[in-house]
Protein backbone atom coordinates (compact mmCIF):
# COMPACT_ATOMS: atom_id res chain seq x y z
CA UNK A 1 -10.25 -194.42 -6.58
CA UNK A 2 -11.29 -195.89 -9.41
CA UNK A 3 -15.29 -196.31 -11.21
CA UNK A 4 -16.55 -199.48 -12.33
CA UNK A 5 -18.99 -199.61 -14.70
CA UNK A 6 -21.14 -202.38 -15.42
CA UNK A 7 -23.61 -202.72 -18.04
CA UNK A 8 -24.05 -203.31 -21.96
CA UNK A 9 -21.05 -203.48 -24.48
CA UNK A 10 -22.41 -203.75 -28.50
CA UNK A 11 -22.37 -202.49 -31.79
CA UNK A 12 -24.74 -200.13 -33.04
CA UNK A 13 -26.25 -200.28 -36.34
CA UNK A 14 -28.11 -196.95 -36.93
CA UNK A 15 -30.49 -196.22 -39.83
CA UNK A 16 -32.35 -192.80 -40.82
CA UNK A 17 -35.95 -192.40 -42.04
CA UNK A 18 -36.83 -189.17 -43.78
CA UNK A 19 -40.06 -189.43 -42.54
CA UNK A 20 -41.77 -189.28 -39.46
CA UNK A 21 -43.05 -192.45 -38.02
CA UNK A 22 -46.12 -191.22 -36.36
CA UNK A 23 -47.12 -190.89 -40.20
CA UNK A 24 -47.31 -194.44 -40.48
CA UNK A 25 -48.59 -195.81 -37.04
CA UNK A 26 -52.63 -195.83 -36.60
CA UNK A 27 -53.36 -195.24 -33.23
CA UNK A 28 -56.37 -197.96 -32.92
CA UNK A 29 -54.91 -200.61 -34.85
CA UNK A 30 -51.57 -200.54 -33.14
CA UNK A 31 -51.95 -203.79 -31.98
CA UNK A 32 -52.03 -205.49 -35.33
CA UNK A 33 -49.23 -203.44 -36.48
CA UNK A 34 -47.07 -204.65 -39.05
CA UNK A 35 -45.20 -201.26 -40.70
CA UNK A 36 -41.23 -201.42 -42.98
CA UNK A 37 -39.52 -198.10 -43.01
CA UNK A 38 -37.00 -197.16 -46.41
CA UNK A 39 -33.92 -196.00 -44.19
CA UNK A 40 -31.37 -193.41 -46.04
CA UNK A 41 -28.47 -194.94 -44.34
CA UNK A 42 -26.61 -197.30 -42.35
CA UNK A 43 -23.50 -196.90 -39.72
CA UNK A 44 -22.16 -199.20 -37.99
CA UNK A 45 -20.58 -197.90 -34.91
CA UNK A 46 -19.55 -199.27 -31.65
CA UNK A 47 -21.69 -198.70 -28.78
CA UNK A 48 -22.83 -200.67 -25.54
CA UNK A 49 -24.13 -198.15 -22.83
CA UNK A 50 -21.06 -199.29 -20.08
CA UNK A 51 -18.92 -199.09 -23.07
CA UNK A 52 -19.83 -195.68 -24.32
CA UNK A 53 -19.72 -194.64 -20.51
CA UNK A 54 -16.14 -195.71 -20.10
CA UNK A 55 -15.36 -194.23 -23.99
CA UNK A 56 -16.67 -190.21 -22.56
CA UNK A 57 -14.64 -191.26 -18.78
CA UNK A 58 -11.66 -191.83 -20.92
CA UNK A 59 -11.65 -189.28 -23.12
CA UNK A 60 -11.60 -186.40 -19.99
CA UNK A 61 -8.29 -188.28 -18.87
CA UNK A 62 -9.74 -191.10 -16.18
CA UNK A 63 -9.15 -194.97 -16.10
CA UNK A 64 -12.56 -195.96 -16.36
CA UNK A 65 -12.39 -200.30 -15.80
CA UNK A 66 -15.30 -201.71 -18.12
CA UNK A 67 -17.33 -205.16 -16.88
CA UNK A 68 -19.14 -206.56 -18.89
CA UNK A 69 -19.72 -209.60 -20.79
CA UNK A 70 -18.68 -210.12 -24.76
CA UNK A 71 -18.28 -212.63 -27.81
CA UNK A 72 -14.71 -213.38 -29.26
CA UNK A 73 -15.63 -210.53 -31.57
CA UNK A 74 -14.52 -208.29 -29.14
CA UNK A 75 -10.97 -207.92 -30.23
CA UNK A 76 -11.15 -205.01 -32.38
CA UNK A 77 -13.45 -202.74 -30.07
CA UNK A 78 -11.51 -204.00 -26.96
CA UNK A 79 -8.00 -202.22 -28.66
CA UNK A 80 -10.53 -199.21 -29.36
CA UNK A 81 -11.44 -198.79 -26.23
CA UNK A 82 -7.68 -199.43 -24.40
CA UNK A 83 -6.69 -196.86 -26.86
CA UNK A 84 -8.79 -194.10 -24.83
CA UNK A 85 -7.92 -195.15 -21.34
CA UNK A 86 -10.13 -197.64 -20.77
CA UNK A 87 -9.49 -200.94 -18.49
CA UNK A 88 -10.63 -204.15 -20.00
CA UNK A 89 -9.47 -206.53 -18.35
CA UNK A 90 -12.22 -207.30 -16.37
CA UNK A 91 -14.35 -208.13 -19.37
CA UNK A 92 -15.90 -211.13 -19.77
CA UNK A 93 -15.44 -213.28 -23.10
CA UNK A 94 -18.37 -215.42 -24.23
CA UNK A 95 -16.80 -218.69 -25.90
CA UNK A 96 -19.84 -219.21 -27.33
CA UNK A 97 -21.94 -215.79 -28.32
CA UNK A 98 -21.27 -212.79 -30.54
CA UNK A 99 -21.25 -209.19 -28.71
CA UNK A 100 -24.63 -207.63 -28.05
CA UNK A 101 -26.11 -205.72 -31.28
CA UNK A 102 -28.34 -202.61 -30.92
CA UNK A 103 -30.29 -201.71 -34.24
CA UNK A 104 -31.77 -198.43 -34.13
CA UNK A 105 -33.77 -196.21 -36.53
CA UNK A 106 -34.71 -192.60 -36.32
CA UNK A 107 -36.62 -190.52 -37.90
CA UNK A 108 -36.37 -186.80 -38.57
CA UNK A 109 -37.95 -186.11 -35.18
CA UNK A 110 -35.44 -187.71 -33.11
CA UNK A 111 -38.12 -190.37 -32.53
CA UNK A 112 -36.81 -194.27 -32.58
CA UNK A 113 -37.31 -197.45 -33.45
CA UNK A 114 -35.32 -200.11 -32.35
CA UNK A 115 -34.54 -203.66 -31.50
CA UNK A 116 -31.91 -205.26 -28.70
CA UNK A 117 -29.93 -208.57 -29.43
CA UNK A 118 -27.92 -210.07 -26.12
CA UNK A 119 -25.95 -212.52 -26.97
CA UNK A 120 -22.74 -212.57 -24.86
CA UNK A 121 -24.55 -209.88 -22.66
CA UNK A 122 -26.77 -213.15 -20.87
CA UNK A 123 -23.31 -214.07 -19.52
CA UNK A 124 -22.59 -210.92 -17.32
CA UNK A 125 -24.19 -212.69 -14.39
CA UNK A 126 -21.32 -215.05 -13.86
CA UNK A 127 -19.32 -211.31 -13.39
CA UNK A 128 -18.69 -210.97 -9.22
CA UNK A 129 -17.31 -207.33 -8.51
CA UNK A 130 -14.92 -208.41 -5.82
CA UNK A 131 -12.17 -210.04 -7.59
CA UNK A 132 -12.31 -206.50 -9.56
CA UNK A 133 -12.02 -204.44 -6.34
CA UNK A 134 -9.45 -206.97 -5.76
CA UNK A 135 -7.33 -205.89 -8.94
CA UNK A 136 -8.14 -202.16 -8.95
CA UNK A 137 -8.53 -200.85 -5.59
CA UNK A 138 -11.42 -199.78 -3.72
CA UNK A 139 -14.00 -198.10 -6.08
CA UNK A 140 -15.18 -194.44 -5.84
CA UNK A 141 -18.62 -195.89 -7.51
CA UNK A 142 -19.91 -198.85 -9.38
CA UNK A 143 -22.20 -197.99 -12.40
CA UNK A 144 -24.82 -200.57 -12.43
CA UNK A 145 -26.05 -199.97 -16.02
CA UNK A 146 -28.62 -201.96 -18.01
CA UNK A 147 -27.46 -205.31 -18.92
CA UNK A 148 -28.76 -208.65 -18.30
CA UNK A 149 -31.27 -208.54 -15.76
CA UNK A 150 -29.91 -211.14 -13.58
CA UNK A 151 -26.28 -209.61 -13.67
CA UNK A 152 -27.52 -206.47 -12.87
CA UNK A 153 -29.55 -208.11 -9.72
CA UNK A 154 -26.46 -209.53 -8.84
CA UNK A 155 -23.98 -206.63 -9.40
CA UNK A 156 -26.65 -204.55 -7.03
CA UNK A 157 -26.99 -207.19 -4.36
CA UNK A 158 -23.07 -207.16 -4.04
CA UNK A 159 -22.99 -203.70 -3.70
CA UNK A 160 -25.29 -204.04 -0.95
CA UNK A 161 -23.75 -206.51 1.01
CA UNK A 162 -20.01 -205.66 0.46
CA UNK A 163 -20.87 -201.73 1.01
CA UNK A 164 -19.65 -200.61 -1.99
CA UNK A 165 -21.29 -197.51 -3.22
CA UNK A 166 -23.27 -197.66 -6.01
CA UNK A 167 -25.41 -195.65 -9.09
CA UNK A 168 -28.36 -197.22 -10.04
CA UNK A 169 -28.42 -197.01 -13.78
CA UNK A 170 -31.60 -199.33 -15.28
CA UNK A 171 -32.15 -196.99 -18.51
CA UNK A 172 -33.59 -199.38 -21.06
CA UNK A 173 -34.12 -202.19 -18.45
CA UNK A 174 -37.29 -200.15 -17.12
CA UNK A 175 -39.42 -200.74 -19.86
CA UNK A 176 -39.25 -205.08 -19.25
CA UNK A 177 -38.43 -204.64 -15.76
CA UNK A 178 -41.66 -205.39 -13.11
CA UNK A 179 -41.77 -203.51 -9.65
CA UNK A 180 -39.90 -206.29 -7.74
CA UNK A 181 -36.97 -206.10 -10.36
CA UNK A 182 -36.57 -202.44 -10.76
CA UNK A 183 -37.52 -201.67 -6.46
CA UNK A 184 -34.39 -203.93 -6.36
CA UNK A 185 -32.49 -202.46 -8.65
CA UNK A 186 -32.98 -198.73 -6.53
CA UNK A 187 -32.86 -199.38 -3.29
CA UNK A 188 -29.82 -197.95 -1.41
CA UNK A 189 -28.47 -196.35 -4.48
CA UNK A 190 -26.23 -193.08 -4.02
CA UNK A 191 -27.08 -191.88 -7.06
CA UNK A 192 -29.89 -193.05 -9.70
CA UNK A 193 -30.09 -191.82 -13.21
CA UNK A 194 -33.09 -191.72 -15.26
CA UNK A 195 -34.54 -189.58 -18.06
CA UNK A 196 -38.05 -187.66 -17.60
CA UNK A 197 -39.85 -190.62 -19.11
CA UNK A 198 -38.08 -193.24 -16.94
CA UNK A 199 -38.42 -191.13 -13.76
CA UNK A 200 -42.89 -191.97 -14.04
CA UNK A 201 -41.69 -195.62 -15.03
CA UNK A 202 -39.55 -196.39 -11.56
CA UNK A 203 -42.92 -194.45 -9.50
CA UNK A 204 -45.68 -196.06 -11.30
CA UNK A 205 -43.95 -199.90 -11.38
CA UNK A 206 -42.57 -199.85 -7.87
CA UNK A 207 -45.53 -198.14 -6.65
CA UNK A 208 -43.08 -195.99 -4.96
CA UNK A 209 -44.13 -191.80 -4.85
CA UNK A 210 -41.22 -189.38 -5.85
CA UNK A 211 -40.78 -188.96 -2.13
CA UNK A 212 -40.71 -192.54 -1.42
CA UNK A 213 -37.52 -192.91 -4.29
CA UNK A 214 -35.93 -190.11 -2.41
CA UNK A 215 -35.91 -191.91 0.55
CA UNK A 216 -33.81 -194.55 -0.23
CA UNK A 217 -31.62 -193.03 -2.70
CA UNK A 218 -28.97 -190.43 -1.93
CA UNK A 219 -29.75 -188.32 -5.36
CA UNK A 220 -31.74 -188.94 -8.27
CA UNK A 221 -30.85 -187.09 -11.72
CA UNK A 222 -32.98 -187.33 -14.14
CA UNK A 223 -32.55 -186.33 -17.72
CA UNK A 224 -34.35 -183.69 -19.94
CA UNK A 225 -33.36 -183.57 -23.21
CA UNK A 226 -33.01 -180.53 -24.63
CA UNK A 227 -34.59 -179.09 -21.37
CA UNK A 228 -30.99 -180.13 -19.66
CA UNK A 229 -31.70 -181.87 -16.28
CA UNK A 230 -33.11 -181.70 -12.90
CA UNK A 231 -31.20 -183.17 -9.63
CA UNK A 232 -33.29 -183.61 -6.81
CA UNK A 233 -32.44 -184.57 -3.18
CA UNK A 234 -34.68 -185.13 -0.03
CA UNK A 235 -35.61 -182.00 1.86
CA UNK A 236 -33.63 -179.99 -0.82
CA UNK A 237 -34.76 -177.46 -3.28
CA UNK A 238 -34.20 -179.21 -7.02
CA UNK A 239 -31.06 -178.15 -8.92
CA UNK A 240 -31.62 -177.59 -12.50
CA UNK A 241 -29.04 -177.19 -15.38
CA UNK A 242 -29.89 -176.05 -18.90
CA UNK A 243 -28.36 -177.99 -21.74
CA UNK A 244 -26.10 -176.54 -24.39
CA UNK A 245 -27.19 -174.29 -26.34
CA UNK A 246 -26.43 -174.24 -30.39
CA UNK A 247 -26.04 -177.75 -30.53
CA UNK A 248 -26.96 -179.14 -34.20
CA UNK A 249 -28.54 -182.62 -32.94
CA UNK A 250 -27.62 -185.06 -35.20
CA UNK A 251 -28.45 -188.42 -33.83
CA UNK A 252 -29.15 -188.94 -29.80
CA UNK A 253 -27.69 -192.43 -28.96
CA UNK A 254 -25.69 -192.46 -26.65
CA UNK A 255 -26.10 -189.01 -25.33
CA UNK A 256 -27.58 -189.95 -22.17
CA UNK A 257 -24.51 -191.99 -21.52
CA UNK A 258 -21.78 -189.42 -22.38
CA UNK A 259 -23.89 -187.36 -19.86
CA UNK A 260 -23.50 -189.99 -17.52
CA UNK A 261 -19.61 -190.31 -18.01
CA UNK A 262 -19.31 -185.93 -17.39
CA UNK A 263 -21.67 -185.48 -14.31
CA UNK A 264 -19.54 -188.92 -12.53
CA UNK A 265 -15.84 -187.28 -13.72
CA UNK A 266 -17.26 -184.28 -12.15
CA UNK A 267 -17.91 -185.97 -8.81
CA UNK A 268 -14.52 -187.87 -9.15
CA UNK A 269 -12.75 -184.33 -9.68
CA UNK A 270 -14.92 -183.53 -6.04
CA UNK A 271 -16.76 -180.38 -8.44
CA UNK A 272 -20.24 -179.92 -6.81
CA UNK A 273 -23.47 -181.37 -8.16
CA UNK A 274 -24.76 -178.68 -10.39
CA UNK A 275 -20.84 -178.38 -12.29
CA UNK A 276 -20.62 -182.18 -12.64
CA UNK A 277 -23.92 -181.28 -13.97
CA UNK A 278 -23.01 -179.06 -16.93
CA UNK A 279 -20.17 -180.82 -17.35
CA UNK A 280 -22.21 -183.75 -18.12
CA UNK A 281 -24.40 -181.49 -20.61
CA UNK A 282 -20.93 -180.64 -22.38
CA UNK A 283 -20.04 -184.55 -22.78
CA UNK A 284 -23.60 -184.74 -24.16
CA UNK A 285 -23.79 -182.19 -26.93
CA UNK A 286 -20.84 -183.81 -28.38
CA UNK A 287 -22.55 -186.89 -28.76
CA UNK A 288 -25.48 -185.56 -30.30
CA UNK A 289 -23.93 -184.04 -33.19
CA UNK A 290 -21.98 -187.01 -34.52
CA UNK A 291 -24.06 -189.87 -35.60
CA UNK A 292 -22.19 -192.87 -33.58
CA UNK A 293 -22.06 -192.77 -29.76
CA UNK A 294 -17.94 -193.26 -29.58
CA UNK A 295 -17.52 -190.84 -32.86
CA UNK A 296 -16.44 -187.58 -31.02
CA UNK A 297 -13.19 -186.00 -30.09
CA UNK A 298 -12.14 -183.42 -27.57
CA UNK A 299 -9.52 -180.55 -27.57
CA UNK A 300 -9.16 -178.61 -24.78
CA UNK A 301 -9.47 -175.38 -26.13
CA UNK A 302 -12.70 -175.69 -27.67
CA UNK A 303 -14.06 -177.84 -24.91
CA UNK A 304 -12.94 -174.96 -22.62
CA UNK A 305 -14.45 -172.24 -24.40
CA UNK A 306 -17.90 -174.32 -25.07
CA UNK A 307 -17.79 -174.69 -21.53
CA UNK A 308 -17.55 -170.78 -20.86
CA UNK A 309 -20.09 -170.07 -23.49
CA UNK A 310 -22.76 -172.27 -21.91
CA UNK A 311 -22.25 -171.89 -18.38
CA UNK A 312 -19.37 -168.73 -17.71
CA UNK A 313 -15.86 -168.19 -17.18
CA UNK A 314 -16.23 -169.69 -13.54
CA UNK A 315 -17.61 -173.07 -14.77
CA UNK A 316 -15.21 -173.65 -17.58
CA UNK A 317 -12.33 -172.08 -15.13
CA UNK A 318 -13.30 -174.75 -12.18
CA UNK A 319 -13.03 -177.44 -14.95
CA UNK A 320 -9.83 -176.19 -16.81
CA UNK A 321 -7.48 -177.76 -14.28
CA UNK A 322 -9.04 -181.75 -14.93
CA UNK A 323 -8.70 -181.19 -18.80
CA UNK A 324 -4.64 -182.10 -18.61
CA UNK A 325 -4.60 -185.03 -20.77
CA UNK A 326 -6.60 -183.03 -23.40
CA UNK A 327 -4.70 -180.85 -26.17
């Protein structure tokens, strides 16, 4: 059964500041704030958080299919991304507006700065899931990611009605988002992913408790940075899962997604919660040490034995048999 995943597709332009930017910010005067930061670099990479989703599904051998909405720029990332066993052809093109851009700086405590541009991305609520399901088969999940507000409204609300199952994914969304948007975007979710940070935004703007979330969501995984993550399920003890150790962070866009692409190709591979886990931790510390979000590659061998360094012989034996595509 295939996974759907719905959400942003863009290009990344990521900058680096020697500095720190707490340096430069003055805590009462924030709101007049007006600040320019001397970056040591630009890269231009591909990113999109459905895209770099699909990029880490591919990459472990699946057939991720990719919906989302893009600009006749597209042509170049789309052969990208068909290269590593991705479906596009379920992706919308804009006649009209470029691909979404994400410009990002960071500074040399991982802190960021950075600004959003739609475009093509406004279109993704014309997408409806079911000539997909149509095309593909009957899906195993469909990633509702962050994306236009609207699409993703609408993406949830089919899931709802047409019973597909479905991960509630609102990431970056959270911050604009108001109670009745993001309650919306939770409700009846099997899974819902959010990092530490996110996790007080969904409690304090729904006006939900933690208890409250966990009754209406199947399992809610939330993200801890180098802390790894906790997985927590009503009337169950909370599953936590280190990261990877002796990981040289280079630049974290993106890693949250790559983690999000291992712990759902564990589920698809039916390992249990806390191995999709670290094998979403695994996906992730590749990310981190290549500045780009779609920069990394895999070989089996060395994925294997990270694998067995991190988490033992049993983890990275349980996972050996899914690697088949990789060499």
């Amino acid at each position: 059964m295939p996974l759907l995943i719905a959400g942003s597709i863009a290009t990344d332009h990521l900058m680096s500041f020697g500095g720190q930017f707490s340096d430069s910010l003055v805590a009462d005067q924030l709101d007049k704030i007006s600040v320019s930061f001397l970056v040591d670099d630009l890269e231009v990479r591909r990113g999109g958080c459905a895209a770099n989703i699909t990029f880490g599904l591919g990459n472990l051998g699946l057939r991720p299919v990719l919906v989302g909405a893009v600009g006749e720029d597209f042509a170049g990332y789309r052969a990208w991304l068909e290269r590593h066993n991705v479906d596009c052809d379920s992706v919308h093109v804009s006649e009209t507006k470029h691909t979404a851009r994400f410009v990002c700086t960071t500074d040399t405590s991982m802190a960021q700065i950075a600004s959003f541009y739609p475009g093509a991305m406004s279109e993704a609520r014309e997408i409806e899931l079911k000539p997909i399901v149509d095309r593909v088969g009957a899906a195993q999940y469909v990633l509702v990611g962050p994306d236009d507000p609207e699409a993703m409204v609408r993406h949830t609300d089919e899931c709802r009605q047409r019973g597909y199952r479905f991960v509630a994914d609102p990431s970056q969304q959270l911050a604009f988002g108001d109670g009745e948007l993001i309650r919306s975007l939770v409700e009846g979710a099997d899974i819902l992913f959010s990092n530490e940070y996110e996790s007080s935004l969904i409690t304090s703007k729904t006006g939900w408790s933690k208890e409250e979330v966990l009754d209406r969501v199947g399992t809610w995984v939330i993200t801890l940075g180098a802390d790894g993550v906790r997985i927590e399920r009503k009337g169950a003890e909370p599953i936590v899962v280190a990261a990877v150790a002796e990981v040289e962070a280079v630049e974290p866009t993106g890693v949250g997604d790559a983690f999000r692409a291992g712990f759902l190709a564990g589920l698809v591979w039916e390992l249990d919660t806390r191995r999709s886990a670290e094998l979403g931790c695994l996906l992730a510390a590749h990310v981190v040490e290549k500045v780009g979000t779609q920069e990394y590659t895999l070989t089996r061998e060395q994925f294997l034995a990270r694998a067995e360094n991190a988490y033992g012989a049993e983890a990275a034996a349980e996972i050996a048999p899914h690697l088949s595509t990789l060499r």
